[in-house]
Protein backbone atom coordinates (compact mmCIF):
# COMPACT_ATOMS: atom_id res chain seq x y z
CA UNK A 1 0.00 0.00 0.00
CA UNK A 2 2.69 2.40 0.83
CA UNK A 3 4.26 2.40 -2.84
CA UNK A 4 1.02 2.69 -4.52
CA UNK A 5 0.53 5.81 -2.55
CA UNK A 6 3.75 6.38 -3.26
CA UNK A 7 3.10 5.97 -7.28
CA UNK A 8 0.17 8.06 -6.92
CA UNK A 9 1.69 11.30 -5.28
CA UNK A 10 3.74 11.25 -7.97
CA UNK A 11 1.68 10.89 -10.78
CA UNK A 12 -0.62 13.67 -9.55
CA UNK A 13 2.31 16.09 -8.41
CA UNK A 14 3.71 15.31 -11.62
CA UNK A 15 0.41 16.58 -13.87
CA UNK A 16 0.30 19.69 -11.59
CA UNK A 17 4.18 20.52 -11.62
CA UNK A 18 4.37 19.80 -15.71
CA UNK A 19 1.22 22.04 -16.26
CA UNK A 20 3.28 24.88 -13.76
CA UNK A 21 6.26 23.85 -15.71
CA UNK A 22 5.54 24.23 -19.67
CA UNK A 23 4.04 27.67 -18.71
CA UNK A 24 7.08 29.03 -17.22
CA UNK A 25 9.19 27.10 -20.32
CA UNK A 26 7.03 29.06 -22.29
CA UNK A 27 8.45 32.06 -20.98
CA UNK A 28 11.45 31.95 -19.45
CA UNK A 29 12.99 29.02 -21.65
CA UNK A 30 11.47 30.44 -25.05
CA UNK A 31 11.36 34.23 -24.63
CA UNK A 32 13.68 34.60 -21.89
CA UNK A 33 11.09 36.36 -18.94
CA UNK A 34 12.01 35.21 -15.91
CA UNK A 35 9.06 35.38 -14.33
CA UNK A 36 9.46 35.06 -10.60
CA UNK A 37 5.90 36.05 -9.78
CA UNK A 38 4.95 32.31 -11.44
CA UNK A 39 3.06 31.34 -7.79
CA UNK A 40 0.75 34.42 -8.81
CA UNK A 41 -0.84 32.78 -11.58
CA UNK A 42 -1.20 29.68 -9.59
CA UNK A 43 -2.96 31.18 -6.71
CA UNK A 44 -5.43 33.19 -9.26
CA UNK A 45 -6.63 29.79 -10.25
CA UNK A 46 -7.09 28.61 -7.16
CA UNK A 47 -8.86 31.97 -6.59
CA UNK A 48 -11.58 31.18 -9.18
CA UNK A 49 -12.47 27.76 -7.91
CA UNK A 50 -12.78 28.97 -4.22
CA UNK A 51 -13.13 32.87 -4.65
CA UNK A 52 -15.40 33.06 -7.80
CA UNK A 53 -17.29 29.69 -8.16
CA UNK A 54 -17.82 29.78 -4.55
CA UNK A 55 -20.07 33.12 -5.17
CA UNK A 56 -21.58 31.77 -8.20
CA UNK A 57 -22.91 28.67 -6.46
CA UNK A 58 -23.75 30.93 -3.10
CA UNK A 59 -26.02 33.51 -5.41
CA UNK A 60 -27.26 30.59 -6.99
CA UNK A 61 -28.75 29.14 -3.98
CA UNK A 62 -29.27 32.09 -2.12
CA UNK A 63 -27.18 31.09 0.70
CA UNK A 64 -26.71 33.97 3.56
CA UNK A 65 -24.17 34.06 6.31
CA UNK A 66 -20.25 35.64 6.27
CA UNK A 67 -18.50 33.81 2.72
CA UNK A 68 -16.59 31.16 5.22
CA UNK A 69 -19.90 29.93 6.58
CA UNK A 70 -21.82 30.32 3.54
CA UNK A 71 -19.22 28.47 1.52
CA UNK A 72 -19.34 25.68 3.85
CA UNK A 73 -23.22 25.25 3.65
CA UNK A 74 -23.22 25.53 -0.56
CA UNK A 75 -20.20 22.68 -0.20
CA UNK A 76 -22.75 20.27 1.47
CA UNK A 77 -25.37 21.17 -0.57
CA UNK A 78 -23.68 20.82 -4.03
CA UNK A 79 -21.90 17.35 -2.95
CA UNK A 80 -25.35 16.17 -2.16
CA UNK A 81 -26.43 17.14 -5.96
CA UNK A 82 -23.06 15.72 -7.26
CA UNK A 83 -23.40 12.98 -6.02
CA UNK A 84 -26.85 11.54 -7.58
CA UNK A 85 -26.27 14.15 -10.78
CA UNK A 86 -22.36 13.68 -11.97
CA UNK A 87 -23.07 16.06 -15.08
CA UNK A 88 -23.59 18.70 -13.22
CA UNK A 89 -20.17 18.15 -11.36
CA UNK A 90 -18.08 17.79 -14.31
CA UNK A 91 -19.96 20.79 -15.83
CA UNK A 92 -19.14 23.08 -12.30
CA UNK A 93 -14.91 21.66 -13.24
CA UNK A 94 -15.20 22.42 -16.78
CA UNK A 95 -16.67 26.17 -16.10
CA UNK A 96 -13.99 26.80 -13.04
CA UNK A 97 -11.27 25.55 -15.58
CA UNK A 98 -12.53 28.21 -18.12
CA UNK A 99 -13.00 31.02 -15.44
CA UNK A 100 -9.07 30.00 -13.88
CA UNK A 101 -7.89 30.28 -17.83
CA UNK A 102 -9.44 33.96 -18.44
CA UNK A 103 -8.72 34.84 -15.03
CA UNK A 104 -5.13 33.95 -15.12
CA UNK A 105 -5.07 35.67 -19.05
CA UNK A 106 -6.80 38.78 -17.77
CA UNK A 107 -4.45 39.29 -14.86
CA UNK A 108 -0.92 37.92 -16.19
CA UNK A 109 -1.58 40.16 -18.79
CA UNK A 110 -2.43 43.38 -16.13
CA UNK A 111 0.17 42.55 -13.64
CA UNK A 112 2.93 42.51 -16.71
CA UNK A 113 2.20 46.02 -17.45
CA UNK A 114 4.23 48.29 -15.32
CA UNK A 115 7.47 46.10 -15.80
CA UNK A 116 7.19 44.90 -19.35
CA UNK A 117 9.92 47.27 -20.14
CA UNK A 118 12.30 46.45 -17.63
CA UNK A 119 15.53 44.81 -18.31
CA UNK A 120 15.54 41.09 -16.90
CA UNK A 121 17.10 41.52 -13.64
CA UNK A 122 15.02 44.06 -12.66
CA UNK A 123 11.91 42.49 -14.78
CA UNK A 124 12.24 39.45 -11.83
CA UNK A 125 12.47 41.07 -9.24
CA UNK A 126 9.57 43.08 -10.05
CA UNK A 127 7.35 40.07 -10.45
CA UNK A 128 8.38 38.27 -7.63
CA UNK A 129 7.59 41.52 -6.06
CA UNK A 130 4.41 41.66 -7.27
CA UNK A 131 3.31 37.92 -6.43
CA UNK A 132 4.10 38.44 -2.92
CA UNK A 133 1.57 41.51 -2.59
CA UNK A 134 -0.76 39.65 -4.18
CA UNK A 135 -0.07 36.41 -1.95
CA UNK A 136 -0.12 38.88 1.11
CA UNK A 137 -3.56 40.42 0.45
CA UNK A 138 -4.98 36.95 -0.06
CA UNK A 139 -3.35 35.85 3.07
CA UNK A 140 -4.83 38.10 5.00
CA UNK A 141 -8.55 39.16 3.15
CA UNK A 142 -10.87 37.25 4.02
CA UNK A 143 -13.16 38.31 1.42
CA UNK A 144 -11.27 36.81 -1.42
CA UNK A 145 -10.52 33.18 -0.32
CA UNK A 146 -11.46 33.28 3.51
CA UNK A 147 -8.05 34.78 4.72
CA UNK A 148 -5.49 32.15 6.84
CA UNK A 149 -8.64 30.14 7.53
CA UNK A 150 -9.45 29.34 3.85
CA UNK A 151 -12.50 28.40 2.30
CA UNK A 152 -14.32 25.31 1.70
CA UNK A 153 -15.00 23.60 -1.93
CA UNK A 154 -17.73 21.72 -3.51
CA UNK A 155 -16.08 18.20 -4.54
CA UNK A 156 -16.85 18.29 -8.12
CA UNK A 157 -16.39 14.19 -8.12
CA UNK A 158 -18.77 13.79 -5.04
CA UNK A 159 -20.67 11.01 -7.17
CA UNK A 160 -17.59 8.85 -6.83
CA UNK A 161 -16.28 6.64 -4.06
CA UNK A 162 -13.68 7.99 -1.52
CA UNK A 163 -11.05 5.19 -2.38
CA UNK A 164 -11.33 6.12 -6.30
CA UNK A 165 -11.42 9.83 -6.56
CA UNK A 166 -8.29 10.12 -6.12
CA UNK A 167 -7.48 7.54 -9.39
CA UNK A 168 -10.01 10.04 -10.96
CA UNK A 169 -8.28 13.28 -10.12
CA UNK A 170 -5.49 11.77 -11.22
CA UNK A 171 -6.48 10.89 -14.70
CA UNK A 172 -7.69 14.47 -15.01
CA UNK A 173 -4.82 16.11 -14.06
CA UNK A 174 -2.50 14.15 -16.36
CA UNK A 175 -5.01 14.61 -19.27
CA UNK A 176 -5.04 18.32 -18.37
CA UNK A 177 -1.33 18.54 -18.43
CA UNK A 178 -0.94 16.37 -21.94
CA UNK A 179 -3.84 19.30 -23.69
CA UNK A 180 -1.26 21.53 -22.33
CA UNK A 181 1.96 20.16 -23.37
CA UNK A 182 0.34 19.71 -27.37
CA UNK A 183 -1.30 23.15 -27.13
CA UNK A 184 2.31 24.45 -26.39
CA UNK A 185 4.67 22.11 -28.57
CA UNK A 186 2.01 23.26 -30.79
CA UNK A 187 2.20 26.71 -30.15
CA UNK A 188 6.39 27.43 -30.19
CA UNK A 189 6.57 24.82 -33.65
CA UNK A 190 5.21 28.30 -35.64
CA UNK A 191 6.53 31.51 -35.97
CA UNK A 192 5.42 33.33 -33.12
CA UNK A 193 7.61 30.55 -30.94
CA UNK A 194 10.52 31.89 -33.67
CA UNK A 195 9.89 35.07 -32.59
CA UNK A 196 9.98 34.02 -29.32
CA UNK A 197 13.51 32.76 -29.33
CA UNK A 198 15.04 35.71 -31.21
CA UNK A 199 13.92 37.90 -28.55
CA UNK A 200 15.60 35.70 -25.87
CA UNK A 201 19.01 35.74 -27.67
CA UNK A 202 18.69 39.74 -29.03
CA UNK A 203 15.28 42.09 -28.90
CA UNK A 204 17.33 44.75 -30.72
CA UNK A 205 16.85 42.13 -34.12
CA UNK A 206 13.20 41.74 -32.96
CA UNK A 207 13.15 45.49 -32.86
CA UNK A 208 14.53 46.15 -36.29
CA UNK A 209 11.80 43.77 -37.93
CA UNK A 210 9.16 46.04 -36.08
CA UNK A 211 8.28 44.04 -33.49
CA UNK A 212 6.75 45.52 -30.48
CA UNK A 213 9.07 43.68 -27.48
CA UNK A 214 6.34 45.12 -24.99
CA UNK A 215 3.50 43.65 -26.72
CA UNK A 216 5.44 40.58 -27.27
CA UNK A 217 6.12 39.88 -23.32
CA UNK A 218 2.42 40.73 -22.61
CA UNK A 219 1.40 38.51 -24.59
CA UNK A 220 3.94 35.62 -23.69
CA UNK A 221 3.35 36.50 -19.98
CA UNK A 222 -0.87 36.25 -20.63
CA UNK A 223 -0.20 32.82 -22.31
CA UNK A 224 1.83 31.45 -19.45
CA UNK A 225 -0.31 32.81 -17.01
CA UNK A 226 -3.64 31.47 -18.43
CA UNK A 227 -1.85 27.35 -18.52
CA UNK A 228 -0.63 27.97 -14.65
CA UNK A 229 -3.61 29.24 -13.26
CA UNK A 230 -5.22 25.69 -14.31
CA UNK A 231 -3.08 24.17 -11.91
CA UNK A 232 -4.12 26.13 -9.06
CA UNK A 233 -7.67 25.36 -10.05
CA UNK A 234 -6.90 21.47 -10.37
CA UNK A 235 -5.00 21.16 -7.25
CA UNK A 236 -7.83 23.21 -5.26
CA UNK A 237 -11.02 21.20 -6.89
CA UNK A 238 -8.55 17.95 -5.43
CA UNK A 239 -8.39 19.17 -1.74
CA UNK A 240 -11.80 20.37 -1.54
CA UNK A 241 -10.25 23.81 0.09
CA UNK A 242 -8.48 26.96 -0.63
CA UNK A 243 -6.15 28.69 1.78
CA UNK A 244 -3.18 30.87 0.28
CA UNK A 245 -0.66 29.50 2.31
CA UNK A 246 -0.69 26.77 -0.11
CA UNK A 247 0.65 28.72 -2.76
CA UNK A 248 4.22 29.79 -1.62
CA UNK A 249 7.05 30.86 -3.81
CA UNK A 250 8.93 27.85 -3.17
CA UNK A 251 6.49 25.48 -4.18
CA UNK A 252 4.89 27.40 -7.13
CA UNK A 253 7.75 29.41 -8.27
CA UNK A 254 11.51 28.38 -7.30
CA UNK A 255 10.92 24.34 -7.37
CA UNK A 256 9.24 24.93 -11.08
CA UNK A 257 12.15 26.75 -12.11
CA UNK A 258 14.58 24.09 -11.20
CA UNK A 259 12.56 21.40 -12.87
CA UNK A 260 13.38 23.64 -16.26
CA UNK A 261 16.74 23.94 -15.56
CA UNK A 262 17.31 20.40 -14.78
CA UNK A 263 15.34 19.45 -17.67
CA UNK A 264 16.42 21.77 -20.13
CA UNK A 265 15.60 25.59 -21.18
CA UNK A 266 13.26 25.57 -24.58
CA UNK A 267 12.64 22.04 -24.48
CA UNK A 268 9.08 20.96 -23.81
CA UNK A 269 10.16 17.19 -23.34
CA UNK A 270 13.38 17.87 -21.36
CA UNK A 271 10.99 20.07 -19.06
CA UNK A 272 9.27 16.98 -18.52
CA UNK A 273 11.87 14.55 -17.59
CA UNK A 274 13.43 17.45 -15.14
CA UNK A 275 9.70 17.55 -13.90
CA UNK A 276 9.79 13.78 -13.65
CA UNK A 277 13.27 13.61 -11.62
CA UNK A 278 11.95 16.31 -9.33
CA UNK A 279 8.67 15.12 -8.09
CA UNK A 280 10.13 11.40 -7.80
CA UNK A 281 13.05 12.93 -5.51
CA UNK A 282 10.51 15.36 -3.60
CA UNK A 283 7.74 12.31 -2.76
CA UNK A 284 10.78 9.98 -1.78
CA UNK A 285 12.27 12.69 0.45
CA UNK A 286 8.39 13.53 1.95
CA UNK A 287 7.91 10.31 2.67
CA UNK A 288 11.32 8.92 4.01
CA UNK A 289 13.10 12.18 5.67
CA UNK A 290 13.00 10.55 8.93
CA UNK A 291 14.66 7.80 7.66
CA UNK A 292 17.25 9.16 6.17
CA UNK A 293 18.15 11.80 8.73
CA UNK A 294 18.62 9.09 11.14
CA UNK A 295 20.53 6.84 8.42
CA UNK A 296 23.18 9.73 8.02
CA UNK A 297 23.30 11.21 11.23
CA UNK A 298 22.14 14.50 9.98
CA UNK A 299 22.95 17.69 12.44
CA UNK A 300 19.58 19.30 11.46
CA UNK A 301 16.33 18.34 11.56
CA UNK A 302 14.65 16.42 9.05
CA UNK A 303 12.17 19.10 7.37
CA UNK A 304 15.19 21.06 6.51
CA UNK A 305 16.35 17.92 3.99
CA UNK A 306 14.67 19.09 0.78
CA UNK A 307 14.95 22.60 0.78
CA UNK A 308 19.03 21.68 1.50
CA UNK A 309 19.34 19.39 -1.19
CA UNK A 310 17.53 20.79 -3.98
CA UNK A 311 19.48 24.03 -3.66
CA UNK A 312 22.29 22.30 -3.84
CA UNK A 313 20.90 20.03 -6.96
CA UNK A 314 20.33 24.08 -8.26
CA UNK A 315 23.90 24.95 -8.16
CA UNK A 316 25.24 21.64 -9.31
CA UNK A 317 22.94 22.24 -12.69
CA UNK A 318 24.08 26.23 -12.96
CA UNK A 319 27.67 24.87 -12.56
CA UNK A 320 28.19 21.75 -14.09
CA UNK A 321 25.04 21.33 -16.71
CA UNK A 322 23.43 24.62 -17.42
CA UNK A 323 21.85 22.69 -20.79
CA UNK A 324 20.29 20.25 -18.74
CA UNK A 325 19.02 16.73 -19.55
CA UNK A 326 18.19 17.30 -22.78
CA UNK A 327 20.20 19.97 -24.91
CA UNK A 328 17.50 22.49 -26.89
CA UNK A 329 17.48 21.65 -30.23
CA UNK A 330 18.16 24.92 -32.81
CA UNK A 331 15.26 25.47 -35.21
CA UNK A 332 15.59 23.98 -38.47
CA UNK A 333 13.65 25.97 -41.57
CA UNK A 334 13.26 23.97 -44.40
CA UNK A 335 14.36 25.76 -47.50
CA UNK A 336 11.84 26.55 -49.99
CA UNK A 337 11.77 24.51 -52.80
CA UNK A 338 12.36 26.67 -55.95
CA UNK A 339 9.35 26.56 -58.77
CA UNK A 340 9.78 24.83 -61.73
CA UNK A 341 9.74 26.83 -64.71
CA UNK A 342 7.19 25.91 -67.43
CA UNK A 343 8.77 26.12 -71.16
């Protein structure tokens, strides 16, 4: 039993992680934004599953009381209706999944604004900056998603047994993250991903062909946003509960950046393997740390272990394989084929 838990922490850690991951290839490893504030876009989906679907299905049902209480109430209620009408819960995940995606478009795309111009250090910083504001005033509102208390969720798979929602979740997740990874392989194989790249390695050539590097980064930034801010809605509509503390930098911003850089920079499938490695070493180190403090004889204590080692892994990659596991391929234009010439 333990290693099919095991197997299935990492299964659904890696769907979340690889969704969280491709968006920030997409613009960090394609159009060189390092966008710091990643956790943001994660939080703002988790923000339309408890924040705005909460108040849908509250209005709906004309539920009174303060939003922690009356969330709590329209969870009990829905579940009951889930539970004898699944349609209707798939339908509630399929319109919180659109709501996330616009959300996290509409406000990636606002929250890039003031820095678009900024060169990349201080383009980061900014971000991160940013993130943690918003992080702060979710943290601490309880208006938006119930403060450090959090808010209650519907369970949107309340017509299936406890011991095989979680196979469910999982299969949704990982089908979530494959739309994602063809939508973006799909996306970066045409010119805009071209475009992309050039402005990585110089935005003075993207500037001499008229392109707008502003408009260009807003854009990129929307995009990214948009893919994350499913996984906040995924991983919230699989807890049943939204609280902000769950959405930390490290988690949601610093650990996806490593799983690029161990996977490789502009490589969807390299991002994926690094995403792979990582989750596999993060469940192992969850679930044995105890272990294998008292196997080495550690001198701190056990919760420290991960944070330790996968800054270290960080450096080791910056140091020894900044390419990663798998090198990015250049792009490859086919010439065109000159037209015969009819005599």
């Amino acid at each position: 039993m333990a290693w099919e838990h095991i197997l299935t922490e990492i299964l659904l850690w890696f769907g979340l992680y690889s969704i969280v991951a491709i968006s920030l290839n997409i613009e960090y490893g394609y159009a060189g934004i390092p966008n710091f504030g990643r956790a943001l876009a994660v939080l703002i989906g988790a923000i339309a599953v408890g924040g705005i679907t909460n108040r849908i299905l509250i209005a709906i049902f004309n539920v009174t009381g303060s939003f922690a209480v009356a969330s709590g109430i329209v969870k009990t209620t829905v579940n009951e209706i889930v539970a004898n009408n699944p349609i209707f819960g798939i339908s509630l995940m399929l319109i919180s999944l659109v709501i996330a995606g616009i959300l996290g478009v509409i406000v990636g795309a606002i929250f890039i604004l003031p820095s678009a111009k900024l060169s990349e250090d201080y383009l980061a910083i900014t971000l991160l900056a940013i993130s943690e504001v918003a992080f702060m005033v979710s943290y601490y509102n309880p208006e938006i998603i119930g403060g450090y208390y959090g808010v209650s969720t519907p369970d949107f798979f309340a017509f299936v047994s406890g011991e095989y929602r979680v196979f469910v979740f999982m299969g949704v997740i990982l089908f979530v993250a494959l739309i994602v990874y063809l939508f973006a392989e799909r996306l970066l194989n045409t010119p805009y991903g071209r475009i992309l790249k050039a402005m990585r390695e110089n935005e003075d050539v993207v500037k001499s062909y008229g392109r707008d590097i502003m408009f260009l980064r807003i854009k990129t930034v929307a995009i990214g946003s948009g893919i994350a801010s499913l996984a906040g809605a995924l991983y919230s509509m699989f807890t049943a509960n939204v609280i902000a503390s769950s959405f930390s930098r490290v988690e949601w911003t610093f650990y996806p950046f490593l799983m690029i850089l161990l996977g490789g920079l502009g490589n969807n499938r390299g991002v994926l393997m690094g995403v792979l490695a990582f989750v596999v070493a993060k469940v192992l180190l969850t679930t044995y740390k105890y272990e294998i403090r008292a196997a080495l004889n550690l001198p701190f204590e056990a919760v420290w272990l991960e944070y330790i080692l996968f800054g270290v892994v960080a450096i080791l990659i910056l140091y020894y394989k900044p390419e990663g596991l798998i090198k990015e391929k250049p792009i490859v234009t086919k010439p065109i084929r000159e037209r015969k010439s009819f005599k």
